[in-house]
Protein backbone atom coordinates (compact mmCIF):
# COMPACT_ATOMS: atom_id res chain seq x y z
CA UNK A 1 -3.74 -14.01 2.19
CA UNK A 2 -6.25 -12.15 0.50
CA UNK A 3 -6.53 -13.22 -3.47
CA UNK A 4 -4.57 -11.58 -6.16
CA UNK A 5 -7.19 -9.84 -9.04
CA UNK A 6 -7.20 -12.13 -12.26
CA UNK A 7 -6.18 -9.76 -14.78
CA UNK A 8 -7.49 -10.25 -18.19
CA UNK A 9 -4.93 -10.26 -21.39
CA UNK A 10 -4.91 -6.03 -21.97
CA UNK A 11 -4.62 -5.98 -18.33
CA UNK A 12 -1.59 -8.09 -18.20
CA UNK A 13 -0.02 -6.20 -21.45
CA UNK A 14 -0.85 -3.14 -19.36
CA UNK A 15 1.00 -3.99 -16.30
CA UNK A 16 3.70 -5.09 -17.93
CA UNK A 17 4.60 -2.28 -19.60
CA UNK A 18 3.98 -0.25 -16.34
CA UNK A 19 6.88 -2.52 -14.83
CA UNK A 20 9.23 -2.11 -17.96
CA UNK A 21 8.50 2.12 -18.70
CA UNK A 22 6.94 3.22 -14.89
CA UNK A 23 5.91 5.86 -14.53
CA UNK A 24 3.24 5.47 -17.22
CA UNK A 25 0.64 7.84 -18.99
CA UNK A 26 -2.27 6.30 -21.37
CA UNK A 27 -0.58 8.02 -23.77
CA UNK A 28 2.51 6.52 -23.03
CA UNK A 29 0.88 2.69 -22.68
CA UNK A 30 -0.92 3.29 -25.94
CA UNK A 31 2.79 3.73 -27.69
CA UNK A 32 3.91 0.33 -26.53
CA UNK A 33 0.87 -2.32 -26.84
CA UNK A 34 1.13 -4.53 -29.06
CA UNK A 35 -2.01 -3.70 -31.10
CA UNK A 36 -3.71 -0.24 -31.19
CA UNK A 37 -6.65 0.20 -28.67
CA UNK A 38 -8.78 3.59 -28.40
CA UNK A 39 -7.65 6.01 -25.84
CA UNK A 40 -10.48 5.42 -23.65
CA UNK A 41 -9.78 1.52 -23.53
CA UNK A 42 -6.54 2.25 -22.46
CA UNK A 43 -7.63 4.99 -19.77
CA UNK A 44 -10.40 2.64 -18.56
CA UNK A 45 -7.91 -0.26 -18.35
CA UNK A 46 -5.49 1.77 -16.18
CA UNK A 47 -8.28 2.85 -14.03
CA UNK A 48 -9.27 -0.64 -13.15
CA UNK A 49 -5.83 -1.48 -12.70
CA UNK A 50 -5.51 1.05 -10.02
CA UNK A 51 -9.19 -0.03 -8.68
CA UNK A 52 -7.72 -3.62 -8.06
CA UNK A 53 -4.40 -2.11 -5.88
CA UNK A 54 -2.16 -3.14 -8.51
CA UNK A 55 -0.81 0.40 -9.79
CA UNK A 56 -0.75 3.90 -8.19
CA UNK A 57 -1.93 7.05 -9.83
CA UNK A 58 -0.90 10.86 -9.38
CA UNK A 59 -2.37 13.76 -10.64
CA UNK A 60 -0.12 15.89 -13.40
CA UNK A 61 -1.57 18.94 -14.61
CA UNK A 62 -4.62 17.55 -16.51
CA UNK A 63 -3.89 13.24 -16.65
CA UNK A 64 -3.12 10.84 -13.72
CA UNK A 65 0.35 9.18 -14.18
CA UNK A 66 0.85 5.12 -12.96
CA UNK A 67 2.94 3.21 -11.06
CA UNK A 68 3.10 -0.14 -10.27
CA UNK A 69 2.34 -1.19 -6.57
CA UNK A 70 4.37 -4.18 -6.35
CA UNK A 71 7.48 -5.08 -8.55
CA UNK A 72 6.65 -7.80 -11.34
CA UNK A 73 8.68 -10.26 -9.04
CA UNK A 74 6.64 -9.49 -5.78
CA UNK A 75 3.01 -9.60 -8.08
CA UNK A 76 4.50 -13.18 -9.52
CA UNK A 77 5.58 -14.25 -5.87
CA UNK A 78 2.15 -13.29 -4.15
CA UNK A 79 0.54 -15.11 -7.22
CA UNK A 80 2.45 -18.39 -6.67
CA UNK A 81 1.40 -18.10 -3.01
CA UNK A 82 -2.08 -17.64 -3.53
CA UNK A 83 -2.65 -20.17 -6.42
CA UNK A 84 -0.76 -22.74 -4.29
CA UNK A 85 -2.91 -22.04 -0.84
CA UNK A 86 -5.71 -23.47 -2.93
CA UNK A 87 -4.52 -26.20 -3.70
CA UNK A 88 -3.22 -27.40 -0.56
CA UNK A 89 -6.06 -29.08 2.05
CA UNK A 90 -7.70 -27.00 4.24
CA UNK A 91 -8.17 -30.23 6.70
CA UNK A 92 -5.87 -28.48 9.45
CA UNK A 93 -5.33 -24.99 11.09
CA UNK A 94 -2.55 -23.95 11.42
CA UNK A 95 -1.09 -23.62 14.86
């Protein structure tokens, strides 16, 4: 399984609001974090969001919209798997 992108602490913010209030404009994000950020923070942030597969973006008139790829409970469950395939020995192949 191919490894999930760490996301760093706006990132997280970011996608969590995109599971909670999808679909999602900057504008829209910017309303609900938790601290105010500049509109091109936000817009960047989304943007590499969408760069590392986790949201989905569609043109409306002038500003993309985003959705999340996965649900939160897929993105959590892929996460678990991934995190726990490291840990386990790679001494065998599987069969």
């Amino acid at each position: 399984m191919k490894r999930l992108p760490v996301l760093g602490d706006l990132e997280a913010e970011v996608m969590k609001i995109a599971w909670s209030t999808s679909p999602v404009s900057v504008k829209d994000v910017m309303c609900r974090l938790s601290r105010e950020r500049a509109y091109n923070t936000v817009q960047t942030t989304l943007d590499r969001l969408y760069g590392k597969l986790l949201l989905v973006r569609e043109k409306q008139s002038h500003a993309f919209i985003y959705t999340p790829r996965l649900t939160r409970a897929e993105y959590h469950r892929m996460l678990l798997v991934s995190v726990v395939g490291e840990l386990l020995p790679r001494d065998h192949e599987p069969v």
